[in-house]
N, C-alpha and C. Protein backbone atom coordinates (compact mmCIF):
# COMPACT_ATOMS: atom_id res chain seq x y z
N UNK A 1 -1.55 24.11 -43.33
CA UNK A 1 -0.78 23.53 -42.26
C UNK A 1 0.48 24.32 -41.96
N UNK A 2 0.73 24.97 -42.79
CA UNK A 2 2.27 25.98 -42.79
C UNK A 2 3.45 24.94 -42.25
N UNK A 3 3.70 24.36 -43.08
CA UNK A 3 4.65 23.04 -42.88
C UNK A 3 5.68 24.06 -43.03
N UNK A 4 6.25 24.29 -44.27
CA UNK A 4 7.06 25.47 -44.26
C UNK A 4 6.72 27.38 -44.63
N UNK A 5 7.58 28.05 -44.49
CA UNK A 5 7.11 29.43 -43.91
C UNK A 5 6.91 29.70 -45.55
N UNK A 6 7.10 29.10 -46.74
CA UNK A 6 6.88 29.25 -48.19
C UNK A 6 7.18 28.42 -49.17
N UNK A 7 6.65 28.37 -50.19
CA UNK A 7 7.28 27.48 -51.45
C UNK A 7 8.33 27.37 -51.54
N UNK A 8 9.32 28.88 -51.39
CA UNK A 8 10.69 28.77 -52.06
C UNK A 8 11.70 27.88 -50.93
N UNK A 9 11.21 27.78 -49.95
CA UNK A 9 11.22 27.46 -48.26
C UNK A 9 10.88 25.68 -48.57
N UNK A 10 10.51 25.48 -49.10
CA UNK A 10 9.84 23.83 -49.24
C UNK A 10 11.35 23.18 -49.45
N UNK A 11 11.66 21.93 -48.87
CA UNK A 11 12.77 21.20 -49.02
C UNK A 11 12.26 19.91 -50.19
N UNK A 12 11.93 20.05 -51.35
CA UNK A 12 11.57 19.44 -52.19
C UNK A 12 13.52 19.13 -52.90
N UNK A 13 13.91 20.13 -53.37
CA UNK A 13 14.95 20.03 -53.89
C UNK A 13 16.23 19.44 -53.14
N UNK A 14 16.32 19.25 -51.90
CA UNK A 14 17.06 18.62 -50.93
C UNK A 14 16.67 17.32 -50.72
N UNK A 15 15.39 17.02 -50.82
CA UNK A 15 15.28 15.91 -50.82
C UNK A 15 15.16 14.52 -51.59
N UNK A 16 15.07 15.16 -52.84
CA UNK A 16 15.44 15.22 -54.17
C UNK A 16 17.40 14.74 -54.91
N UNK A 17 17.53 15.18 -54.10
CA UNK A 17 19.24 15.72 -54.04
C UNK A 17 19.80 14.51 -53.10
N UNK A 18 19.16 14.19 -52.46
CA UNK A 18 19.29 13.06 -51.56
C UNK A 18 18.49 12.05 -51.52
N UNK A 19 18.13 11.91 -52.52
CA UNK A 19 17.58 10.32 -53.23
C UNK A 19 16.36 9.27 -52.35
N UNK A 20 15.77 10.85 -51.99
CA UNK A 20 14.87 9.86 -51.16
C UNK A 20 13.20 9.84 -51.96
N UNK A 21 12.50 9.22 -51.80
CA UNK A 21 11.82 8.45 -53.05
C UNK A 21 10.49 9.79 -52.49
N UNK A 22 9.77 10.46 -53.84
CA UNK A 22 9.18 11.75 -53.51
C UNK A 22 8.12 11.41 -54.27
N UNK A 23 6.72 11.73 -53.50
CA UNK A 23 5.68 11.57 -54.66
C UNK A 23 4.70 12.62 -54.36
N UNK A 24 4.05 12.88 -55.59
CA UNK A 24 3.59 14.19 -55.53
C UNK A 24 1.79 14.33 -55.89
N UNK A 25 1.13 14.68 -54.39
CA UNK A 25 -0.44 14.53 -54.34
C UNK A 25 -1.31 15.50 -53.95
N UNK A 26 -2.08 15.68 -54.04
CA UNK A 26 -3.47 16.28 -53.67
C UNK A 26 -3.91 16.16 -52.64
N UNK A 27 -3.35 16.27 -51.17
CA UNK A 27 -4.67 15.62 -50.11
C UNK A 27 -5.85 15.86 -50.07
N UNK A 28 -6.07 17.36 -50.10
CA UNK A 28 -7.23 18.21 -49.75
C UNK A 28 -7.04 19.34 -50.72
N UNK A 29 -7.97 19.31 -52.06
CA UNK A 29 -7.60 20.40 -53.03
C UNK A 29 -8.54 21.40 -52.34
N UNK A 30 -9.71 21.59 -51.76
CA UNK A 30 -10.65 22.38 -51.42
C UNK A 30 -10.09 23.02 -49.97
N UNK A 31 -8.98 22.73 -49.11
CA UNK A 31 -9.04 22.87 -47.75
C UNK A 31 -7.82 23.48 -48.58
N UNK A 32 -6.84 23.19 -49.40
CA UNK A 32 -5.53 23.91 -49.28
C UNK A 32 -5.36 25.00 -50.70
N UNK A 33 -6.25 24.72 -51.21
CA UNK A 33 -6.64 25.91 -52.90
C UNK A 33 -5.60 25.19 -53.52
N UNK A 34 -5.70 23.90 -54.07
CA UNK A 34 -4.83 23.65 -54.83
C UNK A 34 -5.10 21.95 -55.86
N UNK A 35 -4.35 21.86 -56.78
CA UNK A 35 -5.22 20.31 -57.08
C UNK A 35 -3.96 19.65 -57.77
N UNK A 36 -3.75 18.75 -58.12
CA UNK A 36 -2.65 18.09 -58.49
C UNK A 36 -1.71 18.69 -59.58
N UNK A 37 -2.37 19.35 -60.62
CA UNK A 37 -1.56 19.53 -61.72
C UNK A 37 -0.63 21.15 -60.72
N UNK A 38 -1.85 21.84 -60.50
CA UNK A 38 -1.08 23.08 -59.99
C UNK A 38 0.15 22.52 -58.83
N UNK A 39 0.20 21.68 -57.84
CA UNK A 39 1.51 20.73 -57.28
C UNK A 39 2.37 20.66 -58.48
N UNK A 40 1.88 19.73 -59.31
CA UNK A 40 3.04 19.26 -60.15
C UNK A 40 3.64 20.75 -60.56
N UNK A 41 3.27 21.62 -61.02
CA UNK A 41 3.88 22.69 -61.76
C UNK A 41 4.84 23.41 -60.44
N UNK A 42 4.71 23.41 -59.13
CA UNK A 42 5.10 23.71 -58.07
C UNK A 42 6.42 23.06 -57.58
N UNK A 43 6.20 21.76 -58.14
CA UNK A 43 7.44 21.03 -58.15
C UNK A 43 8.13 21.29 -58.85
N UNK A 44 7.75 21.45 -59.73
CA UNK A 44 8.65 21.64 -61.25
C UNK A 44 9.34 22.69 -61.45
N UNK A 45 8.75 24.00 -60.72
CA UNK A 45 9.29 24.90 -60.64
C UNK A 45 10.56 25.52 -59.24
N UNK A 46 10.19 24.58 -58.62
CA UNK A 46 10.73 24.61 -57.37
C UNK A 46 12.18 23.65 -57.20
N UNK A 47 12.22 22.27 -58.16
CA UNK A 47 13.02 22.06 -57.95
C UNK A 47 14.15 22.02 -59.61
N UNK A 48 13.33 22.93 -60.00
CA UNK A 48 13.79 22.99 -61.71
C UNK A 48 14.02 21.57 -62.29
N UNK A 49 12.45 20.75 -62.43
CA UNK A 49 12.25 19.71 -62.93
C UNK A 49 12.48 19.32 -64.59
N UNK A 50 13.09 18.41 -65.04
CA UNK A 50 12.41 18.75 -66.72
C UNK A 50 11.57 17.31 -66.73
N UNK A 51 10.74 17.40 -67.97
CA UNK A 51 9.74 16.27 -68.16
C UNK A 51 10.64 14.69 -67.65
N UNK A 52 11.55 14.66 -67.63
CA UNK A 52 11.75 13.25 -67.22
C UNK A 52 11.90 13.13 -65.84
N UNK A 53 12.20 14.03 -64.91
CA UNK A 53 12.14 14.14 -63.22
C UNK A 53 10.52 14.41 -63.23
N UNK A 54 9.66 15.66 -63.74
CA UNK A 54 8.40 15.22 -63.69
C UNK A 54 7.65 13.57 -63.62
N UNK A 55 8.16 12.98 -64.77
CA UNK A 55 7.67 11.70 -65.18
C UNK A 55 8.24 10.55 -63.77
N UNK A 56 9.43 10.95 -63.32
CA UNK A 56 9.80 10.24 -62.16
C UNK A 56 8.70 10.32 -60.91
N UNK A 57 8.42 11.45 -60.72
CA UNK A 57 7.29 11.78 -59.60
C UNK A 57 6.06 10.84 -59.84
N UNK A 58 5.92 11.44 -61.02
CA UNK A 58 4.76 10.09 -61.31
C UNK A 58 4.95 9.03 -60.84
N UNK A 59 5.49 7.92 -61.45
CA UNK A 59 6.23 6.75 -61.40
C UNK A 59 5.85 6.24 -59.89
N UNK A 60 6.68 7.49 -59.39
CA UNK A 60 6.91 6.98 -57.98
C UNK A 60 5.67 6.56 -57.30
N UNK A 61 4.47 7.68 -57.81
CA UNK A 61 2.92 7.52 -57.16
C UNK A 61 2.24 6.29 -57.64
N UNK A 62 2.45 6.20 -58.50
CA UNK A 62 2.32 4.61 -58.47
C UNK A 62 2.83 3.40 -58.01
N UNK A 63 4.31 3.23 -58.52
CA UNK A 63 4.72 2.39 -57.33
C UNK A 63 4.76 2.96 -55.87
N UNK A 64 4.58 3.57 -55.30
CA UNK A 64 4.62 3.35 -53.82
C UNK A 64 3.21 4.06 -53.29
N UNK A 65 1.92 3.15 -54.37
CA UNK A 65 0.46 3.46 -53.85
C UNK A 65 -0.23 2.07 -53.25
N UNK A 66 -0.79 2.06 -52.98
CA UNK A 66 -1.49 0.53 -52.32
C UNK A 66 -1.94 -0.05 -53.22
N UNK A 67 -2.13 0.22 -54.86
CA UNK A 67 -2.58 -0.46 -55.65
C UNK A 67 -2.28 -1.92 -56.36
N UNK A 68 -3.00 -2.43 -56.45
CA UNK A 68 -2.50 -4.46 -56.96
C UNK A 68 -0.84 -4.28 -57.74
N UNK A 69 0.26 -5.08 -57.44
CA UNK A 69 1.23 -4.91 -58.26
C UNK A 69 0.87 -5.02 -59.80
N UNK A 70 0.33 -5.85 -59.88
CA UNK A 70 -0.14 -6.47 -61.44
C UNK A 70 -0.80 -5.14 -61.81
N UNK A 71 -1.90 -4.02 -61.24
CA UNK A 71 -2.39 -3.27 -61.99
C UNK A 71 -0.92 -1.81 -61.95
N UNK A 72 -0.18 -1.75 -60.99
CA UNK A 72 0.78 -0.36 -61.40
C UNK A 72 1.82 -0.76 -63.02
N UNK A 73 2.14 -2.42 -62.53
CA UNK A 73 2.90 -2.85 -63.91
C UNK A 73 2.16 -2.81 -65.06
N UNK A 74 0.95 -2.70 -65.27
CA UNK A 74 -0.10 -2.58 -66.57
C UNK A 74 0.46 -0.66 -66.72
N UNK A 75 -0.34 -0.28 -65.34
CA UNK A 75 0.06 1.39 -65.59
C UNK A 75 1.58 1.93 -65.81
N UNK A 76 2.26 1.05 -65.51
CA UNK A 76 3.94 1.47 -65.97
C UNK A 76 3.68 1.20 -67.73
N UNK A 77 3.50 -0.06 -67.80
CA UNK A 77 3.97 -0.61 -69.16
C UNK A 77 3.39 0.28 -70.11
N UNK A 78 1.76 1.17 -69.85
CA UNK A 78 0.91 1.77 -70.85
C UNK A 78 1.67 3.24 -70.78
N UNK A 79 2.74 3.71 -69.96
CA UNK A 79 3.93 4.82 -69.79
C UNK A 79 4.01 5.03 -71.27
N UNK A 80 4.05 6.51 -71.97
CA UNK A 80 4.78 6.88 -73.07
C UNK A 80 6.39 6.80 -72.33
């Protein structure tokens, strides 16, 4: 889609920086050469994540997925 002209170009870290709630997915791993973990490492590197801003991304994909509240609070609570 060339949303932006590159990775280093991605406003991940600005938006980030400005507390707006970020979650991090896969739309199309076959249409864009890419699959979730390789994202996550993209993030991570992009906005110099450490495991607990990683673990936030997570978080977030769960709470703000369409899934039953009762089943994301099972998937929070089973959280290392």
């Amino acid at each position: 889609l060339a949303a932006v002209p590159s990775l280093e170009a991605h406003p991940l870290p600005l938006m980030l920086d400005a507390g707006v709630t970020v979650t991090i997915g896969s739309d199309d791993p076959p249409f864009f050469h890419t699959d979730l973990l390789s994202d996550y490492a993209h993030a991570w590197a992009l906005a110099d994540l450490d495991h607990d801003g990683l673990a936030d991304l997570a978080v977030n994909s769960l709470v703000e997925s369409f899934a039953p509240t009762e089943r994301v609070a099972a998937w929070l609570d089973a959280m290392p």
